[in-house]
Protein backbone atom coordinates (compact mmCIF):
# COMPACT_ATOMS: atom_id res chain seq x y z
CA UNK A 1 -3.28 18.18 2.37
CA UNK A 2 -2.95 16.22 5.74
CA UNK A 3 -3.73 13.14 6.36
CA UNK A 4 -2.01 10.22 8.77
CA UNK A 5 -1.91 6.89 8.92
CA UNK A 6 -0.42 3.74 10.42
CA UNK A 7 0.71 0.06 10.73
CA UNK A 8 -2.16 -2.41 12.27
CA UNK A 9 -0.50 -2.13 15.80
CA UNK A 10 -0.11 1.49 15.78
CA UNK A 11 3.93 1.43 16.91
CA UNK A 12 4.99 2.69 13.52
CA UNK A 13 2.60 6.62 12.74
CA UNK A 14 3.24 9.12 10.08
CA UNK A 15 1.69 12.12 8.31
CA UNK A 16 1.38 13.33 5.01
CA UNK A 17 1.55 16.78 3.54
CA UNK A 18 1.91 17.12 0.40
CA UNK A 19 -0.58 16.35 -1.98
CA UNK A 20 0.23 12.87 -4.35
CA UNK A 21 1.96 12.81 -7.13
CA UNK A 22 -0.95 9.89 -8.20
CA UNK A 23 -2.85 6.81 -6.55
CA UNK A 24 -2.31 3.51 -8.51
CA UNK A 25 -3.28 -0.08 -7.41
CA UNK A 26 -0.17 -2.97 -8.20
CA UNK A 27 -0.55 -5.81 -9.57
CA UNK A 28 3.19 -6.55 -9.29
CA UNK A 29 4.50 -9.71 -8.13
CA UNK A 30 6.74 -8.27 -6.04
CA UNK A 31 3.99 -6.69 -4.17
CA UNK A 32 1.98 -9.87 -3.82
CA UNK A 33 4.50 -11.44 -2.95
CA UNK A 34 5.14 -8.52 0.36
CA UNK A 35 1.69 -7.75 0.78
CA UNK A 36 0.37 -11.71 0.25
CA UNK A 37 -2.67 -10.27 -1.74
CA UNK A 38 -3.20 -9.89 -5.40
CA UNK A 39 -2.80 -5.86 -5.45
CA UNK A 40 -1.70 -3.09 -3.44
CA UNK A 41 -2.95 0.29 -3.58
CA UNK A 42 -0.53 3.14 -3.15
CA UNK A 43 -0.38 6.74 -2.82
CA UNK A 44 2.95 8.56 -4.20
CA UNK A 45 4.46 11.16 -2.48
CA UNK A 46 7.84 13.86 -2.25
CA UNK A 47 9.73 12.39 0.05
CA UNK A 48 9.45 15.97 2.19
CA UNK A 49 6.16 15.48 2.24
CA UNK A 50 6.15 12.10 4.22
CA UNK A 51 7.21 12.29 7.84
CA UNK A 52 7.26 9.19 10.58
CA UNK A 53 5.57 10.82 13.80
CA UNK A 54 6.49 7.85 15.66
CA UNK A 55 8.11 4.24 16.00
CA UNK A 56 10.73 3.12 13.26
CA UNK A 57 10.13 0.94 10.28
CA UNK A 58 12.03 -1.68 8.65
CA UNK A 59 13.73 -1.70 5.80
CA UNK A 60 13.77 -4.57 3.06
CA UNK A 61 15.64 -4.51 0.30
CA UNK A 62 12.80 -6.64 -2.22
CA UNK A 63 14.71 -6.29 -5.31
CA UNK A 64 17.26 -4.30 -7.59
CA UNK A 65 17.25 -0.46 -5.97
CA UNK A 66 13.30 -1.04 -4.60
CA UNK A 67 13.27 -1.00 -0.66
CA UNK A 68 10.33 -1.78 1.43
CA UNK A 69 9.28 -0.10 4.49
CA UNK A 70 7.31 -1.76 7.30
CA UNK A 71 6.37 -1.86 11.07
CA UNK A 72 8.90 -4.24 12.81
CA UNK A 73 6.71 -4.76 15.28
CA UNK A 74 3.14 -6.26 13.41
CA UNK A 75 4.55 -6.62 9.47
CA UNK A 76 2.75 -4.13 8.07
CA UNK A 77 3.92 -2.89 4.68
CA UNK A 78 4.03 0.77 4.96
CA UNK A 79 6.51 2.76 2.65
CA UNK A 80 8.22 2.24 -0.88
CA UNK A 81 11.16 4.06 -1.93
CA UNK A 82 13.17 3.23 -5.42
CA UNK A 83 15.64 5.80 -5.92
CA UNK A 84 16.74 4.61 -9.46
CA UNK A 85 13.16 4.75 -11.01
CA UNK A 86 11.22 7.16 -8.41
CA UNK A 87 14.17 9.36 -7.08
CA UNK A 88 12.90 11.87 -4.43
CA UNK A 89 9.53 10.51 -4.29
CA UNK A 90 7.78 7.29 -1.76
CA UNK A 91 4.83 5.56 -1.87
CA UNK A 92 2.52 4.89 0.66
CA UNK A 93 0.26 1.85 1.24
CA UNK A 94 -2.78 3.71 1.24
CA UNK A 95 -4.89 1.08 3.14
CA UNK A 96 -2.44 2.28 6.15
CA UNK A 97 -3.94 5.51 5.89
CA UNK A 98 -6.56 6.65 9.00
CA UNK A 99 -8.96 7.16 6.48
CA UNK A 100 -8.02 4.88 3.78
CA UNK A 101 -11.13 6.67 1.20
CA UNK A 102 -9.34 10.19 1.32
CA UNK A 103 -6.69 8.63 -1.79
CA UNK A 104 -9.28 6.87 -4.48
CA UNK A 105 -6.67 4.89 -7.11
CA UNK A 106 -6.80 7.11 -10.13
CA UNK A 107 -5.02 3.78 -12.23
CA UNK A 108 -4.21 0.30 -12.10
CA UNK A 109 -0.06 -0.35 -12.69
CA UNK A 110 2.14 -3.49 -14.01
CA UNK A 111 -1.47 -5.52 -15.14
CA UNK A 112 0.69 -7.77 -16.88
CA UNK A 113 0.93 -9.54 -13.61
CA UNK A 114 -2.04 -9.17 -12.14
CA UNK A 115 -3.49 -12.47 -11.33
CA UNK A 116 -6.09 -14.17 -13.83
CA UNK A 117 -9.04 -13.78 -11.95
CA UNK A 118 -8.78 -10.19 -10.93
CA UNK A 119 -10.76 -8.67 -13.27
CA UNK A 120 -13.53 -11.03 -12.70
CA UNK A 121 -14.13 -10.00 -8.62
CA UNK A 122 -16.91 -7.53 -9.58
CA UNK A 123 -19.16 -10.39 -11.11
CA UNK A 124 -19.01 -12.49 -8.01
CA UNK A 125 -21.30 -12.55 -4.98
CA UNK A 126 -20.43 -9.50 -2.05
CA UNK A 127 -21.62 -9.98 1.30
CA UNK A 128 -21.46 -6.78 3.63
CA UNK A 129 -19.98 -9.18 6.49
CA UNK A 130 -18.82 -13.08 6.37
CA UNK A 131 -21.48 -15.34 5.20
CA UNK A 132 -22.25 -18.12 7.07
CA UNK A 133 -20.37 -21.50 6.35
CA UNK A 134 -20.72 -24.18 3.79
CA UNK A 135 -24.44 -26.12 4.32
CA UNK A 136 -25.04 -23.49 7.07
């Protein structure tokens, strides 16, 4: 596999290639709380088989042994590394990826935090773009 990806400004790049260990989507509150959304989806790598082509992210340390990886420059969470319960392996915020499709989530993780309304989005109206306004 090879695929790349990067933060919204583009100063931070990487590649993967290795294939993922699995795709999950978060429902965490410590990643709503560093992506400010209700989930994150992430792809979960070796370690070997994540490299940073350029820039240099930040570290955070979020909480216990979980550091948080992300583009100095724009905030963009990028990378996830917790070497107590995930030694040798990071995950990648796959809606960083150039092709964010190529990684489907295969499960949904911690969904005894996930916010009350989540698994009512599918019943509510979609609009391809933004609608227009309120009495519009």
């Amino acid at each position: 596999m090879h695929l790349t990806g990067r933060c919204q400004c583009g100063a931070v790049t990487y590649e993967l290639t290795a294939n993922p260990k699995w795709v999950a989507v978060c429902h965490c509150r410590d990643c709503q709380r560093s992506a400010g959304a209700p989930m994150v989806a992430w792809a979960m790598f070796p370690e070997s088989g994540v490299r940073i082509l350029s820039g240099a992210p930040k570290t955070f340390n979020s909480s216990g042994a979980a550091m948080r990886s992300f583009c100095a420059e724009c905030g963009t969470g990028l990378f996830y590394r917790n070497d107590e319960t995930l030694p040798g392996l990071m995950d990648v915020q796959a809606a960083t990826l150039d092709d964010p499709n190529a990684l489907p989530p295969a499960v949904q993780v911690q969904t005894a935090e996930q916010q009350s309304w989540v698994p009512h989005l599918g019943t509510l109206p979609a609009f391809e773009r933004y609608p227009p306004g309120p009495g519009e």
